[in-house]
C-alpha atoms as a PDB file:
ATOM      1  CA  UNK A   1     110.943  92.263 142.429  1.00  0.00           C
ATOM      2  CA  UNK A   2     108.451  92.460 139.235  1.00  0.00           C
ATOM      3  CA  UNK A   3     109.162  90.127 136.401  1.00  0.00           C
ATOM      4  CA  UNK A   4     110.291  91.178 133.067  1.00  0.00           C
ATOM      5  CA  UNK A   5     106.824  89.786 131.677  1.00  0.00           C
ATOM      6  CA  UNK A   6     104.977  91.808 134.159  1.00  0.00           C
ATOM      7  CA  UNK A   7     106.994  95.218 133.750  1.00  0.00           C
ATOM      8  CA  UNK A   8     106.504  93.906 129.569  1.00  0.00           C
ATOM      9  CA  UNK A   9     102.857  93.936 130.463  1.00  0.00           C
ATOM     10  CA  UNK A  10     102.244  97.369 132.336  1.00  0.00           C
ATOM     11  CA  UNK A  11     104.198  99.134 129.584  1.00  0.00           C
ATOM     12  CA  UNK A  12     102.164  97.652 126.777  1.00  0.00           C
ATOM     13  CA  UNK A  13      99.079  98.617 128.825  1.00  0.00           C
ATOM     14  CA  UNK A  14      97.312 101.609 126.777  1.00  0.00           C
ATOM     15  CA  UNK A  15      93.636 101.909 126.067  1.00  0.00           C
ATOM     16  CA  UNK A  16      91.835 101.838 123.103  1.00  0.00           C
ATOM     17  CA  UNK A  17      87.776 102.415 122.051  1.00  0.00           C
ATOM     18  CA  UNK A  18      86.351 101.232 119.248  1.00  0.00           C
ATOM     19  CA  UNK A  19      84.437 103.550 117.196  1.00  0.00           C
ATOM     20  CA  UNK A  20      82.820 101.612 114.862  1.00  0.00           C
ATOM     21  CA  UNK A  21      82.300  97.874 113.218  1.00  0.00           C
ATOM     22  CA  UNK A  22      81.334  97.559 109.287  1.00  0.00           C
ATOM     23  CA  UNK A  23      80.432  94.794 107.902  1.00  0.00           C
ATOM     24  CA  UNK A  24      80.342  93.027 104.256  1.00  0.00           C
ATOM     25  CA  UNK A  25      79.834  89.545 102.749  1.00  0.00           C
ATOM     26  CA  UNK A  26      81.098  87.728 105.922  1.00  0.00           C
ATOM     27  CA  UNK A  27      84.219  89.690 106.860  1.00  0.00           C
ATOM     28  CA  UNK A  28      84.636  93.284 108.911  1.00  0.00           C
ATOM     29  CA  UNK A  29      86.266  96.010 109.551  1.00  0.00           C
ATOM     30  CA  UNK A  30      86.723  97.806 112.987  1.00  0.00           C
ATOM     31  CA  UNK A  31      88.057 101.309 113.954  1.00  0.00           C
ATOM     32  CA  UNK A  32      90.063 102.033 117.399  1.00  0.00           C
ATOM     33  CA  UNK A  33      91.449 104.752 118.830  1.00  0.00           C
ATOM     34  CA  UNK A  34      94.304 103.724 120.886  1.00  0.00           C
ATOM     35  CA  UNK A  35      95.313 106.365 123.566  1.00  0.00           C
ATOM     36  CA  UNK A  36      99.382 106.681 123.735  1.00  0.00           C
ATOM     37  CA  UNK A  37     100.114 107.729 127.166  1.00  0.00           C
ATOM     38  CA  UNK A  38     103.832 107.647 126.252  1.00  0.00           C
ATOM     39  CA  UNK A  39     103.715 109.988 123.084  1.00  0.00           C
ATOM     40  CA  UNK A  40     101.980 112.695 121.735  1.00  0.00           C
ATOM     41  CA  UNK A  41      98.356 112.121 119.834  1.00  0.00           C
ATOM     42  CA  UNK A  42      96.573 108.933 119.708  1.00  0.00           C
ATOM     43  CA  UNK A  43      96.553 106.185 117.100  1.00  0.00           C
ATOM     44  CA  UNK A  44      93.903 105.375 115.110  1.00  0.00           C
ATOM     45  CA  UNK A  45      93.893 101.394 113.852  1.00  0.00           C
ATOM     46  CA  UNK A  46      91.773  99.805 111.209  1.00  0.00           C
ATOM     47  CA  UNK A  47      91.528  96.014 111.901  1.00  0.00           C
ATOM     48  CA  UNK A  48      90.132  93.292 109.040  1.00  0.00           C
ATOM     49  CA  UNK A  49      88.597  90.118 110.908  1.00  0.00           C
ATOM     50  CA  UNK A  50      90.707  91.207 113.598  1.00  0.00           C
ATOM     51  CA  UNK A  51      94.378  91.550 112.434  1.00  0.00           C
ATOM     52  CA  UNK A  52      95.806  95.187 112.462  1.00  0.00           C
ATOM     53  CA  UNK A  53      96.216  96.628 108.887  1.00  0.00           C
ATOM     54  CA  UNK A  54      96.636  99.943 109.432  1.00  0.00           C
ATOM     55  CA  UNK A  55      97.599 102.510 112.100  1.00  0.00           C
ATOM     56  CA  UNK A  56      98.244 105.872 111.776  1.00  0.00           C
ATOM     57  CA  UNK A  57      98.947 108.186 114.463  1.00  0.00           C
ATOM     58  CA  UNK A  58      97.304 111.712 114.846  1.00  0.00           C
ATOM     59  CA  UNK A  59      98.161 114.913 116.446  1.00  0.00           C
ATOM     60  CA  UNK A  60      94.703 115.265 118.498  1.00  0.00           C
ATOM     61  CA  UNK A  61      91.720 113.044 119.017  1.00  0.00           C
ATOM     62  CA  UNK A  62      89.232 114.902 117.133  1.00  0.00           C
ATOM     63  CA  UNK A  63      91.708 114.518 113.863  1.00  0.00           C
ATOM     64  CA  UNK A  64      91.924 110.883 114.527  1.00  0.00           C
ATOM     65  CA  UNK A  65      87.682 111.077 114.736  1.00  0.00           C
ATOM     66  CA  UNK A  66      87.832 113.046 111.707  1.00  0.00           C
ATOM     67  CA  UNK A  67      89.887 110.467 109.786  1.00  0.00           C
ATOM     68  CA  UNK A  68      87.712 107.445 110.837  1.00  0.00           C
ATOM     69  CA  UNK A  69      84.539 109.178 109.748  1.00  0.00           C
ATOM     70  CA  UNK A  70      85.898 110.020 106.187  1.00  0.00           C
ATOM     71  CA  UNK A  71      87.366 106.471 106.003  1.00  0.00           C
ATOM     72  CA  UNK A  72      84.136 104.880 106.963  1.00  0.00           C
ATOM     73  CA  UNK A  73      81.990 107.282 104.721  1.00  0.00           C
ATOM     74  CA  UNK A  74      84.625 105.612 102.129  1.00  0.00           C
ATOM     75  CA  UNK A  75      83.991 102.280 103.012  1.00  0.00           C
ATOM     76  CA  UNK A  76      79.789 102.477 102.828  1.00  0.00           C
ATOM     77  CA  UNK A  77      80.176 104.149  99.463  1.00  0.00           C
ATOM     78  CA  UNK A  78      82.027 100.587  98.296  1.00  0.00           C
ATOM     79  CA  UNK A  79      78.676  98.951 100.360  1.00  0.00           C
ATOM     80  CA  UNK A  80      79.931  98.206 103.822  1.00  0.00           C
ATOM     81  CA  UNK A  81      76.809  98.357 106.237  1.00  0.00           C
ATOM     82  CA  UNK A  82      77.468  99.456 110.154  1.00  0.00           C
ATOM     83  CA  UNK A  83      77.426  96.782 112.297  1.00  0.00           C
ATOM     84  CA  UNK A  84      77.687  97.035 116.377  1.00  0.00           C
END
């Protein structure tokens, strides 16, 4: 029989891809695309020095690729620089 931590686990288990890093004055900003197995569309998450911020779900992944390249077009405008 599984354990409730290990059937916690495999249900919490989705993937996710960064798609980019930015970078400014010591500090960054990452987006993912987190793939939702379990619902419709995917989520796209911002992250500052690592903690989640923001996630919004989309209805396809090329809206959620859309989004993140408007958002980081935003962010270099206020002089982020990419950073891999």
């Amino acid at each position: 029989m599984r354990s409730v931590v290990a059937i916690f686990r495999s249900a919490m288990a989705v993937t996710s891809e960064r798609l980019w890093r930015l970078r400014k004055d010591h500090t960054w900003i990452d987006a993912r695309l987190r793939d939702r197995p379990d619902a419709d569309g995917v989520e796209l998450q911002f992250f500052y020095d690592g903690v989640l911020v923001v996630e919004r779900r989309c209805l396809s992944r090329e809206a959620a690729l859309a989004e993140a390249n408007d958002r980081q077009r935003d962010f270099q405008r206020a002089g982020w620089v990419t950073h891999w």
